[in-house]
C-alpha atoms as a PDB file:
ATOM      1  CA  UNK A   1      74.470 -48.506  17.989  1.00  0.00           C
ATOM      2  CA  UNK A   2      70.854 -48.238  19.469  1.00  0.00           C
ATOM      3  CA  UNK A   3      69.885 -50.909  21.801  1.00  0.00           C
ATOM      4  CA  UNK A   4      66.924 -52.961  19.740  1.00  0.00           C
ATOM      5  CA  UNK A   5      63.994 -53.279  22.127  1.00  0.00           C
ATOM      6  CA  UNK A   6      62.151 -56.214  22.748  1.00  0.00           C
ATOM      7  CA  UNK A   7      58.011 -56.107  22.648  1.00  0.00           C
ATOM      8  CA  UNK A   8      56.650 -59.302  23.863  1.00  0.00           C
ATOM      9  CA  UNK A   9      57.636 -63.454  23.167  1.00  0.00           C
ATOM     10  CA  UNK A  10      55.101 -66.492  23.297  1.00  0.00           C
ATOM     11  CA  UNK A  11      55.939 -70.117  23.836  1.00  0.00           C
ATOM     12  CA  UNK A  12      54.302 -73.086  22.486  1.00  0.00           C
ATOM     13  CA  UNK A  13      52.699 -74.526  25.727  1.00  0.00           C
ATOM     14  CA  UNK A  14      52.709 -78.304  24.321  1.00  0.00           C
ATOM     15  CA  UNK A  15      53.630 -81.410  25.395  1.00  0.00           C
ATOM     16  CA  UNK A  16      56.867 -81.160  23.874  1.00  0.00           C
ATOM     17  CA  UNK A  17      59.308 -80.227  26.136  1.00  0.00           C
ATOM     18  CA  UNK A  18      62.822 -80.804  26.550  1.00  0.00           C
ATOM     19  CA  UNK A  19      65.946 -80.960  28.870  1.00  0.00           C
ATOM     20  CA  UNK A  20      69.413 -78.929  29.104  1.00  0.00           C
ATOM     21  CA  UNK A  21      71.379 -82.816  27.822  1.00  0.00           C
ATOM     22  CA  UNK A  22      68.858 -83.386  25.516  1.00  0.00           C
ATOM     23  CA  UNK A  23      69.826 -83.817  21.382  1.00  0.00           C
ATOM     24  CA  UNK A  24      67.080 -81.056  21.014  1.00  0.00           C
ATOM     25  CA  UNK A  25      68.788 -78.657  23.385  1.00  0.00           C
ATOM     26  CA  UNK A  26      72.138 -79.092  20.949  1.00  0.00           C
ATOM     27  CA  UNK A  27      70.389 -78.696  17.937  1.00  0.00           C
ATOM     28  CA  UNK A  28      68.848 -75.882  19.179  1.00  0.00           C
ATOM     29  CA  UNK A  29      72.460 -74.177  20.695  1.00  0.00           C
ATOM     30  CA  UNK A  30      73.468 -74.926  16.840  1.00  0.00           C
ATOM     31  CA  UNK A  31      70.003 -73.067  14.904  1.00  0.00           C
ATOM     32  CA  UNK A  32      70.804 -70.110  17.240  1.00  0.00           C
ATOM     33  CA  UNK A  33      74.434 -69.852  16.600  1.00  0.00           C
ATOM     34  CA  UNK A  34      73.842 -69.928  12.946  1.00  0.00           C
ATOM     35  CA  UNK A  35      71.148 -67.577  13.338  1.00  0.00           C
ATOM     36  CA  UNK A  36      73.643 -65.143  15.319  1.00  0.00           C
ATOM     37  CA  UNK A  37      75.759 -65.933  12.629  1.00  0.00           C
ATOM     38  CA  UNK A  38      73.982 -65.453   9.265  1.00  0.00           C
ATOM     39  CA  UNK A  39      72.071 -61.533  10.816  1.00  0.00           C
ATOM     40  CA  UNK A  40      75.225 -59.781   9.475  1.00  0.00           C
ATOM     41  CA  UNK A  41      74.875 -60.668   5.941  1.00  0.00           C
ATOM     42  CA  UNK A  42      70.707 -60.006   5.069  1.00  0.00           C
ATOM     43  CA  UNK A  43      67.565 -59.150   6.589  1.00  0.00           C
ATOM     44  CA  UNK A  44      66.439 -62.982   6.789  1.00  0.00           C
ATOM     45  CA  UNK A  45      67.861 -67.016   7.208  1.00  0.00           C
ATOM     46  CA  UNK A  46      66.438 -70.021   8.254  1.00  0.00           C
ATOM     47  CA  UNK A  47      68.108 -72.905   9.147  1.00  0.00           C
ATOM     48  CA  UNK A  48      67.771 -76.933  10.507  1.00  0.00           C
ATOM     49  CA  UNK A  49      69.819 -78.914  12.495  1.00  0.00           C
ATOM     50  CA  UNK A  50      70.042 -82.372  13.832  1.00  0.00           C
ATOM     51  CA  UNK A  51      67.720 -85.675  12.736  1.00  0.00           C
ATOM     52  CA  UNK A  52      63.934 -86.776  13.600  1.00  0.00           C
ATOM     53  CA  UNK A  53      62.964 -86.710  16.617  1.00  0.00           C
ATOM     54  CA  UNK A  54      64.643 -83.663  17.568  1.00  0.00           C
ATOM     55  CA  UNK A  55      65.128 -81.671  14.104  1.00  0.00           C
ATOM     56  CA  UNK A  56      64.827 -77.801  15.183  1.00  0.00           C
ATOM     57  CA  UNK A  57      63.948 -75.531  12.719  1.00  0.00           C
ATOM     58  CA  UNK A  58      64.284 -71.460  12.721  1.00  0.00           C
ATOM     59  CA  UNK A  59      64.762 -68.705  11.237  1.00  0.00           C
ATOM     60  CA  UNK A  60      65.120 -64.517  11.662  1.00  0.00           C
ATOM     61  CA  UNK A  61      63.175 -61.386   9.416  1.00  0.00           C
ATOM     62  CA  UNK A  62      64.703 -58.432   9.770  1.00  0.00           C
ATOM     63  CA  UNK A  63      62.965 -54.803   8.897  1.00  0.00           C
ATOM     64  CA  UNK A  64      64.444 -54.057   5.585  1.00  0.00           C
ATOM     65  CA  UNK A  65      64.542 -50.436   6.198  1.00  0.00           C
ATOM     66  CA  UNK A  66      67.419 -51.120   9.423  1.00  0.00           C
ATOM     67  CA  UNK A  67      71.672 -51.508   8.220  1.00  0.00           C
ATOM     68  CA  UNK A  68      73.156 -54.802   9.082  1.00  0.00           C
ATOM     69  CA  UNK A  69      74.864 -53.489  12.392  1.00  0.00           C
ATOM     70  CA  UNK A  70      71.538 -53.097  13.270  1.00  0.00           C
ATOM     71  CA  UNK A  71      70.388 -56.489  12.091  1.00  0.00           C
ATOM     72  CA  UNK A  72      72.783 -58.712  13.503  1.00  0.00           C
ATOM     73  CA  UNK A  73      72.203 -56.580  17.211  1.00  0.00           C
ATOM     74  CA  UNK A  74      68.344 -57.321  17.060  1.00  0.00           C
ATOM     75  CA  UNK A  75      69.001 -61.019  16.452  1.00  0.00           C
ATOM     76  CA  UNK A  76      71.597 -61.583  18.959  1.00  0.00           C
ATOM     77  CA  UNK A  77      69.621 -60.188  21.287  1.00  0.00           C
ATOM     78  CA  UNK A  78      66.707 -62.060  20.470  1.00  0.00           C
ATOM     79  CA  UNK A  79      68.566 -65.654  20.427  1.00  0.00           C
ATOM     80  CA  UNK A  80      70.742 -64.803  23.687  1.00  0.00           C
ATOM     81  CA  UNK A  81      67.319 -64.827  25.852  1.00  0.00           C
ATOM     82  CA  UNK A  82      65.987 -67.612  24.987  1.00  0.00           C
ATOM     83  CA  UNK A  83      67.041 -69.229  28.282  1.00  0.00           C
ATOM     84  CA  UNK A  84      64.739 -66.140  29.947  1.00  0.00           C
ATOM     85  CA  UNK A  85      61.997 -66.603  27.978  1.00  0.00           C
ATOM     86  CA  UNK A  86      60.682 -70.418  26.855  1.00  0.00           C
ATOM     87  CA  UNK A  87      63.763 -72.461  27.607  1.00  0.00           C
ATOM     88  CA  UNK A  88      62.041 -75.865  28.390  1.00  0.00           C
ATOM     89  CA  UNK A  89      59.392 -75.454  25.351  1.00  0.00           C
ATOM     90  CA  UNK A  90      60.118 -76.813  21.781  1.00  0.00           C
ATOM     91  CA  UNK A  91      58.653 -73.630  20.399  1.00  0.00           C
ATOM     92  CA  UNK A  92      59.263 -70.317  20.991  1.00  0.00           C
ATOM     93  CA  UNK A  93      58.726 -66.594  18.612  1.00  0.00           C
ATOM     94  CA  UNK A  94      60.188 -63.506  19.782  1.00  0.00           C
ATOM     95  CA  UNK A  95      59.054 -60.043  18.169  1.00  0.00           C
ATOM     96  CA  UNK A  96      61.145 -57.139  18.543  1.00  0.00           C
ATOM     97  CA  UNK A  97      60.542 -53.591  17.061  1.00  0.00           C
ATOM     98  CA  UNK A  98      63.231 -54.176  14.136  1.00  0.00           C
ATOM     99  CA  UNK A  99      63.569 -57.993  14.118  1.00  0.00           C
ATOM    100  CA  UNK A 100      61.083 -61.075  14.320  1.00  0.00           C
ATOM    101  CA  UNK A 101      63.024 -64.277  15.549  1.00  0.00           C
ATOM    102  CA  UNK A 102      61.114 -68.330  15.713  1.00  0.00           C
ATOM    103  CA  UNK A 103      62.196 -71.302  15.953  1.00  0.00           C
ATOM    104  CA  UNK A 104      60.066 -74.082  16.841  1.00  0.00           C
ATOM    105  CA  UNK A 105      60.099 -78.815  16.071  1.00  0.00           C
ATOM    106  CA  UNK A 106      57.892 -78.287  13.276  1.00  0.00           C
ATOM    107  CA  UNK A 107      58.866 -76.934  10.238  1.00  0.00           C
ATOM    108  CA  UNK A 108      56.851 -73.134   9.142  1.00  0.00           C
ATOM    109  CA  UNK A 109      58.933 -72.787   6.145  1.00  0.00           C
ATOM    110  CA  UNK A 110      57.053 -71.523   3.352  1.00  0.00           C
ATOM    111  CA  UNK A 111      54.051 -71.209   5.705  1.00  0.00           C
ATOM    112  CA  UNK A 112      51.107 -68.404   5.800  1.00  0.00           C
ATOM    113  CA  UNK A 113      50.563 -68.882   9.629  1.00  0.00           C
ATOM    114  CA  UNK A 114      47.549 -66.811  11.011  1.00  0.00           C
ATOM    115  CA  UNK A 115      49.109 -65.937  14.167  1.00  0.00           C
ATOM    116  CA  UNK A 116      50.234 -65.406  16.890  1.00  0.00           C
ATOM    117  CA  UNK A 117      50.566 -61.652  16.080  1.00  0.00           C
ATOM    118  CA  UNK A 118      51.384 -58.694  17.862  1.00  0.00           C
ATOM    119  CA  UNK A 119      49.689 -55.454  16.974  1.00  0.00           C
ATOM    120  CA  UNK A 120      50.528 -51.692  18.314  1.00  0.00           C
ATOM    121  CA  UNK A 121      49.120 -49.024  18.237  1.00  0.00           C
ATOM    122  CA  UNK A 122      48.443 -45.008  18.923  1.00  0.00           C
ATOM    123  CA  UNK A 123      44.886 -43.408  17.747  1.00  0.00           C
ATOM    124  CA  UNK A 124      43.066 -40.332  18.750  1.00  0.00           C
ATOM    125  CA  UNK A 125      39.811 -40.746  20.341  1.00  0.00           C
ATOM    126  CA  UNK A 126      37.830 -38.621  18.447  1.00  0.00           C
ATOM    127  CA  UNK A 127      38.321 -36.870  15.073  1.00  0.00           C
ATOM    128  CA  UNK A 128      36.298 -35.509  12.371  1.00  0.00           C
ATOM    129  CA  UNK A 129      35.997 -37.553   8.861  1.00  0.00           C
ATOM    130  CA  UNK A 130      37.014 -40.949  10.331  1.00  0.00           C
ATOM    131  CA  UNK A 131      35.606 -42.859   7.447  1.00  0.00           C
ATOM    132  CA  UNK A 132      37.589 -40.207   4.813  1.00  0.00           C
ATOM    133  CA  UNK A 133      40.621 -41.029   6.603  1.00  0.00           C
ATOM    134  CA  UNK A 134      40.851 -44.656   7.180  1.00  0.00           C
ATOM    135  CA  UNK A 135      39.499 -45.452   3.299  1.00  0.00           C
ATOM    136  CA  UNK A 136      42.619 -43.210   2.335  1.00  0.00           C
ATOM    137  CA  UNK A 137      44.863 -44.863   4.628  1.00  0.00           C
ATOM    138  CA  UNK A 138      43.678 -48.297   3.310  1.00  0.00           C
ATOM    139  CA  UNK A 139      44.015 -47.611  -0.211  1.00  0.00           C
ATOM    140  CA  UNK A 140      47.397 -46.592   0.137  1.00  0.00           C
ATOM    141  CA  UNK A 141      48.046 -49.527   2.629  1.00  0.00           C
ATOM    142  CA  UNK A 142      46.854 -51.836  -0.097  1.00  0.00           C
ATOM    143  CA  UNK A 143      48.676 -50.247  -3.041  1.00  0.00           C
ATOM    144  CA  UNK A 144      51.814 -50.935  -1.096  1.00  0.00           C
ATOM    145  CA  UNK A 145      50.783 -54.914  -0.209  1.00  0.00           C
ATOM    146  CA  UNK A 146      50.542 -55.069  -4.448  1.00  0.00           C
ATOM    147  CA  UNK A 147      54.269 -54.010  -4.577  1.00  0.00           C
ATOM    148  CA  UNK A 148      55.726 -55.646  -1.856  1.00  0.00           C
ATOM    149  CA  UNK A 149      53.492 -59.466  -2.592  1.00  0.00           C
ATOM    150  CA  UNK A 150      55.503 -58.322  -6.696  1.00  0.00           C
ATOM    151  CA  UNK A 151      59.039 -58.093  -5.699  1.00  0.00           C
ATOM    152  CA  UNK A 152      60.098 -61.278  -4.718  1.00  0.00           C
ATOM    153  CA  UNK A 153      63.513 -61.145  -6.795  1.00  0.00           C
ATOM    154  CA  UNK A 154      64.277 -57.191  -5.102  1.00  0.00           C
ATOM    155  CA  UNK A 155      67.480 -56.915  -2.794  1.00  0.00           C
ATOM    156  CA  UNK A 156      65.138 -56.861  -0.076  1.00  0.00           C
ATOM    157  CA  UNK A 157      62.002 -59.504  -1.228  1.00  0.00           C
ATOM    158  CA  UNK A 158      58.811 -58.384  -0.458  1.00  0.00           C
ATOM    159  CA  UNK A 159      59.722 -55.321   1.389  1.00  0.00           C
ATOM    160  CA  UNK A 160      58.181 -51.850   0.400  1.00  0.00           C
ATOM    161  CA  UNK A 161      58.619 -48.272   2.312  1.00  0.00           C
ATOM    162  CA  UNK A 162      56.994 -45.213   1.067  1.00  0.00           C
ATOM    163  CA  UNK A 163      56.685 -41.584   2.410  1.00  0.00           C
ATOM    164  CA  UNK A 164      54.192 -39.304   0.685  1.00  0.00           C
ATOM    165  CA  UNK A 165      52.131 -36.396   2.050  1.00  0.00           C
ATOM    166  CA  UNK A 166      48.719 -36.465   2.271  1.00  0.00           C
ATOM    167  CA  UNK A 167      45.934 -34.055   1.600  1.00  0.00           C
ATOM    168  CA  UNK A 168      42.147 -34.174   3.201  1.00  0.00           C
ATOM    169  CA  UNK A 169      39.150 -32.411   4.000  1.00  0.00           C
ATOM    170  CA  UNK A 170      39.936 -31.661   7.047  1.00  0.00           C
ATOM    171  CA  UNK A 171      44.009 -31.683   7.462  1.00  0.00           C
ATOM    172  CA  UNK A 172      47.143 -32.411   5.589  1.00  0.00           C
ATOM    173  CA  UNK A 173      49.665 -34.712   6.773  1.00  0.00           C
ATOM    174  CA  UNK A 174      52.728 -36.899   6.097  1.00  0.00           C
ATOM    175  CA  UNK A 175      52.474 -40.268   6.179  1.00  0.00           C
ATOM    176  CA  UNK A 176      55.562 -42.862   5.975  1.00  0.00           C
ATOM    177  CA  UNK A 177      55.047 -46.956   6.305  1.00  0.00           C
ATOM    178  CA  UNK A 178      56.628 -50.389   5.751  1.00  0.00           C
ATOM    179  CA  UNK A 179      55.464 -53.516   4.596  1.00  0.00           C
ATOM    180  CA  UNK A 180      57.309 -56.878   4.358  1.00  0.00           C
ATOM    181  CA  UNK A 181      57.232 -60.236   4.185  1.00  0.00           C
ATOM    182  CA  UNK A 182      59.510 -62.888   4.603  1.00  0.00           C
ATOM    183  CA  UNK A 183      61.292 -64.159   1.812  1.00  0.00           C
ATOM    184  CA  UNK A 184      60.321 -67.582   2.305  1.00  0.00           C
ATOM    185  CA  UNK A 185      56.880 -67.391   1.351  1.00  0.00           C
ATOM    186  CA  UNK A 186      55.522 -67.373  -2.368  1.00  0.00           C
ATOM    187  CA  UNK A 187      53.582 -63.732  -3.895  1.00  0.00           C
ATOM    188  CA  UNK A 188      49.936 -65.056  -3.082  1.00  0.00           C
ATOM    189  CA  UNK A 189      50.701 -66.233   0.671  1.00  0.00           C
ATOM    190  CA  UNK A 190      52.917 -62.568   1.294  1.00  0.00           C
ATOM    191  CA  UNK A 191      49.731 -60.291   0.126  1.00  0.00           C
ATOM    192  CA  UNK A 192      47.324 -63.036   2.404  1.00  0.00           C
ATOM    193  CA  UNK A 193      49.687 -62.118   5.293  1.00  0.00           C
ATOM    194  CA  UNK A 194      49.851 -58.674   4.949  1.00  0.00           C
ATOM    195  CA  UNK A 195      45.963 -58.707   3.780  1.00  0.00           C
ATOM    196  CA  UNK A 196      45.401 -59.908   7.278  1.00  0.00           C
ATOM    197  CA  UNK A 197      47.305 -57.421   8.668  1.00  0.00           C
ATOM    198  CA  UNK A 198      45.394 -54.770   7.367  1.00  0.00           C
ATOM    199  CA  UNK A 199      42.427 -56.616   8.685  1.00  0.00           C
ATOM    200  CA  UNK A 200      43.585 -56.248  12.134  1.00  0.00           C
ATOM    201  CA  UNK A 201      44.159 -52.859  11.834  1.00  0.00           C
ATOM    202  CA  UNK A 202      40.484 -52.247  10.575  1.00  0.00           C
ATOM    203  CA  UNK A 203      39.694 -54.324  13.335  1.00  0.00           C
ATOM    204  CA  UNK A 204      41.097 -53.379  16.569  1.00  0.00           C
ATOM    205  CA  UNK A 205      39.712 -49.599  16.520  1.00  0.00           C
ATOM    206  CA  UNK A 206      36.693 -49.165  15.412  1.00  0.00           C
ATOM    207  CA  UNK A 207      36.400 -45.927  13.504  1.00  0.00           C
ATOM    208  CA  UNK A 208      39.286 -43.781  15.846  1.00  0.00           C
ATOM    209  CA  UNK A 209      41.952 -42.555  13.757  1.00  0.00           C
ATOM    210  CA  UNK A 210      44.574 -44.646  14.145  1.00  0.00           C
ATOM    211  CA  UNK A 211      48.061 -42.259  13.958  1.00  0.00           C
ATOM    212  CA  UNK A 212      50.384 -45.083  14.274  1.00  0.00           C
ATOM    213  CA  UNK A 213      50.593 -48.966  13.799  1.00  0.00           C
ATOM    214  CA  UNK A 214      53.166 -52.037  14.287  1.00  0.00           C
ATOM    215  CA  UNK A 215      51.828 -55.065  13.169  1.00  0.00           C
ATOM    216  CA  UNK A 216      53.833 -58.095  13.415  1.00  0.00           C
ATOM    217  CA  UNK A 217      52.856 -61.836  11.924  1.00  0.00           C
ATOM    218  CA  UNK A 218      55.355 -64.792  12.143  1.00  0.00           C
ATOM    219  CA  UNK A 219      56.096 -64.250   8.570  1.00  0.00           C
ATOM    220  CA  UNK A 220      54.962 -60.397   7.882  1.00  0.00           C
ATOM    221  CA  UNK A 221      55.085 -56.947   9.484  1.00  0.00           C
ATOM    222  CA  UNK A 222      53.275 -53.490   8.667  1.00  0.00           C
ATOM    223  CA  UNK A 223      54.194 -50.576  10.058  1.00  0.00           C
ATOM    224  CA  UNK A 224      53.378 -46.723   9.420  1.00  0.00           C
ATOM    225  CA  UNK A 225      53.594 -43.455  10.994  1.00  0.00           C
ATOM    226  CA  UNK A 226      51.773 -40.214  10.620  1.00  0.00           C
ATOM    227  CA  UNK A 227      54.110 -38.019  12.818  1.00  0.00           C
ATOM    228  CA  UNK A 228      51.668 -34.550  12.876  1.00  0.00           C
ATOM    229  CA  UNK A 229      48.740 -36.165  14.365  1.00  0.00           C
ATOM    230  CA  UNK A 230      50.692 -38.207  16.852  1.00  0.00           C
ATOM    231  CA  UNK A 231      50.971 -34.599  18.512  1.00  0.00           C
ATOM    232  CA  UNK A 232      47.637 -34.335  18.794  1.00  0.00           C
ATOM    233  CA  UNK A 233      45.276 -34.086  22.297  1.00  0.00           C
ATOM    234  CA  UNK A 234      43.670 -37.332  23.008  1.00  0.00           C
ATOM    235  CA  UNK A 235      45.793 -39.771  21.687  1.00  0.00           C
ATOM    236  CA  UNK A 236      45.756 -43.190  23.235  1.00  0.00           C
ATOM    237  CA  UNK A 237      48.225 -45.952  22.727  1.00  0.00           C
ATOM    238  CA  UNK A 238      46.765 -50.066  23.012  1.00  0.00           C
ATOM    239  CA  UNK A 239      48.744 -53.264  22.097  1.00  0.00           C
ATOM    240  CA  UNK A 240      46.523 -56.323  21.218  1.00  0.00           C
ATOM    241  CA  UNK A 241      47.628 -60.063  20.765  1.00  0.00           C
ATOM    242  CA  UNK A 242      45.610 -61.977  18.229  1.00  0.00           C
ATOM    243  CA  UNK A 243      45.751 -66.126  18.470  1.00  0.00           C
ATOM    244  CA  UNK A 244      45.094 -67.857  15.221  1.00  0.00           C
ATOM    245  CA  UNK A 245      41.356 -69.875  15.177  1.00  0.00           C
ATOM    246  CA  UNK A 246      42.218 -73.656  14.021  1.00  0.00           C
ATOM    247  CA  UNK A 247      39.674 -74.483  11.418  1.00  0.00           C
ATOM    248  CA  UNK A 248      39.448 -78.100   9.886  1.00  0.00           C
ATOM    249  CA  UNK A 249      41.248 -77.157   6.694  1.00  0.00           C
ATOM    250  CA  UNK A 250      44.172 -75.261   8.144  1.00  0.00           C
ATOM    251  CA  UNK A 251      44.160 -78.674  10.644  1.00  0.00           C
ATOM    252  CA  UNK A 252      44.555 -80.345   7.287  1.00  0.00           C
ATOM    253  CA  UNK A 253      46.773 -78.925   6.025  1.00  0.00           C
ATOM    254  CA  UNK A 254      49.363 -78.260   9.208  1.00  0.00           C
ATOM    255  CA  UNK A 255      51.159 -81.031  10.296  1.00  0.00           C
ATOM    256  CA  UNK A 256      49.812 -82.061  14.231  1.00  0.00           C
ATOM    257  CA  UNK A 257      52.698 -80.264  16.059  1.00  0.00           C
ATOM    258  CA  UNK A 258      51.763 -77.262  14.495  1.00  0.00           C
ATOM    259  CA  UNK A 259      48.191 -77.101  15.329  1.00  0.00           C
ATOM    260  CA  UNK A 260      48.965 -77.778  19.086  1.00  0.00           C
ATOM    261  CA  UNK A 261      51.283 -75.170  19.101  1.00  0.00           C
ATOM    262  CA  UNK A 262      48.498 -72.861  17.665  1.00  0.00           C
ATOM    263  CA  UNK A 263      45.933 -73.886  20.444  1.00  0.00           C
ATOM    264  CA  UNK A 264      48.053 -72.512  23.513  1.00  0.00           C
ATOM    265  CA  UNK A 265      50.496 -69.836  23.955  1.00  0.00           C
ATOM    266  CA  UNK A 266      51.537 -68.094  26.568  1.00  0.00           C
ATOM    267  CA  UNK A 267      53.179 -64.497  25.817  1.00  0.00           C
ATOM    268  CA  UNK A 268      54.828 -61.711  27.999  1.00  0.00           C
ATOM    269  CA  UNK A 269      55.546 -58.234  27.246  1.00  0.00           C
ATOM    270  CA  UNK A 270      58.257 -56.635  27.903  1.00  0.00           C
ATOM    271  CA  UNK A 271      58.843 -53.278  29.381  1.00  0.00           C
ATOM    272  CA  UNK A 272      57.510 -50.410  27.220  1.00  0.00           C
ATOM    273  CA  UNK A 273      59.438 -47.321  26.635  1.00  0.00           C
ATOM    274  CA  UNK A 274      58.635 -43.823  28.473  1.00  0.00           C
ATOM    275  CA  UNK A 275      56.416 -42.489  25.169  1.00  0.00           C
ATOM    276  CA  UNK A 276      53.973 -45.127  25.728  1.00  0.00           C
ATOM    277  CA  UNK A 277      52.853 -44.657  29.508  1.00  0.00           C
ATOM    278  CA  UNK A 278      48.851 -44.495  28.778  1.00  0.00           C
ATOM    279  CA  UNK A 279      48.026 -47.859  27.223  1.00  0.00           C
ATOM    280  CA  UNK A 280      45.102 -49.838  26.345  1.00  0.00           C
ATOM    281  CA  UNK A 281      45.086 -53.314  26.962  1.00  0.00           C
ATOM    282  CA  UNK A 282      43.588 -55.789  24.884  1.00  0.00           C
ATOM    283  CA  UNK A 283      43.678 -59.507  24.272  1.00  0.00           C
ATOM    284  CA  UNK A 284      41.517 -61.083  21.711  1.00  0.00           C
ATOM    285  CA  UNK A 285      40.072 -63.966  19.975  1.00  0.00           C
ATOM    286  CA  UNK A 286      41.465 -67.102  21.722  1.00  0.00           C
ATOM    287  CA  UNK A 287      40.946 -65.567  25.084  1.00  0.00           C
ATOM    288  CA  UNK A 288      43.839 -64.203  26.525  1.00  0.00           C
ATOM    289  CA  UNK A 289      44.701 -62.374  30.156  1.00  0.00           C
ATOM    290  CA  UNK A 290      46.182 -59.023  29.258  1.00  0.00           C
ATOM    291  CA  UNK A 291      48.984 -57.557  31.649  1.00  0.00           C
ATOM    292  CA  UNK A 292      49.747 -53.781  32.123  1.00  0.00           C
ATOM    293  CA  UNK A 293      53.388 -52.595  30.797  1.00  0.00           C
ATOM    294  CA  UNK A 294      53.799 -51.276  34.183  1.00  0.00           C
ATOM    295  CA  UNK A 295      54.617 -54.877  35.835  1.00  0.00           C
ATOM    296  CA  UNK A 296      58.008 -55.150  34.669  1.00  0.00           C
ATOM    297  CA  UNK A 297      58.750 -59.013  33.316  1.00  0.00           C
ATOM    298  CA  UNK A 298      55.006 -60.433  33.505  1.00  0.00           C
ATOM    299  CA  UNK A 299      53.413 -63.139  31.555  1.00  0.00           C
ATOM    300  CA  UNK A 300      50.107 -63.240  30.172  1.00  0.00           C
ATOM    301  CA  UNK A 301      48.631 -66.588  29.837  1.00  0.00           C
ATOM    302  CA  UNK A 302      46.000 -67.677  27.641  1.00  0.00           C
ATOM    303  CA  UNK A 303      42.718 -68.653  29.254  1.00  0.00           C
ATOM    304  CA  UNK A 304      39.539 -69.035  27.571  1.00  0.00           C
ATOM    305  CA  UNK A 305      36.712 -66.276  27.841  1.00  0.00           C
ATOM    306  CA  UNK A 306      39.508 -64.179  29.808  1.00  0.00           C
ATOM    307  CA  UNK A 307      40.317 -60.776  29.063  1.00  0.00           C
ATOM    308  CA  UNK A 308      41.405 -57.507  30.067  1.00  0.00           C
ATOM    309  CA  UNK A 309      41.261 -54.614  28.873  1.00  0.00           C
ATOM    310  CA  UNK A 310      42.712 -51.466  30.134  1.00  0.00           C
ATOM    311  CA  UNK A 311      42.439 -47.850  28.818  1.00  0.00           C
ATOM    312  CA  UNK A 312      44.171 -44.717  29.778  1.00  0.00           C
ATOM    313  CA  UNK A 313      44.220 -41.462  27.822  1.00  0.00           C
ATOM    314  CA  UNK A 314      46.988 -39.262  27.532  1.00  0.00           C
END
């Protein structure tokens, strides 16, 4: 069984904190066992333990294109470093590349959250037709976000995968992607999610082609490959980190733990694999300091009007 690989994790830098003897700490030894538990029988759970004060809430979304084996691997992993990655913070995510694991002192079920979100990617620099390509790539993008936000009662809810080959001006190509959502949310709040997603993608690079994407939302993921042009000359690979913006409605309508988690996170990415040695660096929107894959374990921490960004080209 392949070895699931972890891409970055962010804590909820609040207030809240808690101890190794605390009622939290059980609670949360009990969501993470059931977590472990419950990843060999579906892509997705969520579960609550324990009473007020120190109810902890999580939960697990699987890709729904990845067996069980491979399910249940991701999500033990995941839950089995907590203690390496937030263990004295009430709220923690953890994106992998086949799993998305959360569990935080607020409950997010049902919940369109706007972020944190992870986003990678590979693009080439420079190609002819940019504007051809990336309208085709959206349309197909969105035609997939109107099947997935439709098929709440599938085996898999909300999850779509297509593969179909692709003919331009310019080039011909095959292009396969993912979209999902977690089960928990409702039809209009999946295609807002995965709306946004898209969004990000038309926003982090300009009009470069981009060849590859993995975007992942606490509650939502998008993914899609176009393997011919990822063998092209010039291609250059970037991760970004978006933080949500807190508006007065969303402060509304999120209960107070929830919009102090939003405010300050502090994420770390882990080591990148060999394909992905020229990267581009680039934290955005809340202000973030951005840390090369080539420091092995390091934490970027969010710090307003910081950021970094750092570009190499294969």
């Amino acid at each position: 069984m392949s070895q699931s690989v972890e891409i970055t994790y962010g804590c909820n830098q609040t207030s809240t904190t808690f101890n190794n003897s605390s009622a939290y700490r059980s609670n949360l030894e009990t969501v993470l066992s059931t977590l472990r538990d419950r990843s060999s029988l579906g892509s997705y759970a969520n579960t609550t333990a324990g009473l007020s004060p120190n109810t902890v809430y999580g939960m697990f979304l699987c890709r729904g294109d990845i067996n069980r084996a491979s399910c249940s691997n991701c999500v033990r992993s995941a839950t089995s470093n907590v203690d390496e990655t937030c263990n004295s913070d009430k709220g923690n995510f953890i994106f992998y590349d086949e799993c998305i694991v959360r569990y935080s002192n607020f409950s997010f079920f049902t919940l369109f959250e706007d972020g944190p979100a992870f986003g990678r990617f590979s693009m080439l620099s420079s190609s002819e037709y940019p504007e051809i390509f990336n309208q085709t790539l959206s349309g197909i993008l969105n035609e997939l976000i109107l099947r997935a936000s439709s098929s709440s009662s599938s085996p898999i809810p909300y999850f779509v995968e297509d593969q179909e080959h692709v003919t331009q001006l310019e080039s011909s190509y095959d292009l396969k992607a993912i979209v999902q959502c977690s089960p928990d949310l409702d039809p209009r709040n999946c295609t807002l999610c995965l709306r946004r997603a898209v969004q990000y993608l038309s926003g982090c690079c300009g009009q470069a082609r981009v060849t590859s994407a993995n975007i992942l939302f606490p509650k939502c993921l998008l993914n899609y490959n176009i393997s011919a042009l990822q063998r092209s000359r010039g291609v250059i690979n970037a991760l970004f980190v978006w933080l949500p913006q807190v508006s007065a409605s969303a402060a509304a309508a999120a209960s107070a733990a929830a919009v102090a988690s939003m405010k300050t996170v502090v994420v770390r990415f882990a080591d990148a694999d060999a394909a992905a040695d020229a990267a581009a660096y680039h934290i955005a929107t809340a202000g973030f300091i951005g840390v090369s894959r080539k420091t092995q374990r390091s934490d970027a921490v969010a710090a307003a009007g910081s950021c970094v960004n750092e570009t190499n080209k294969s």
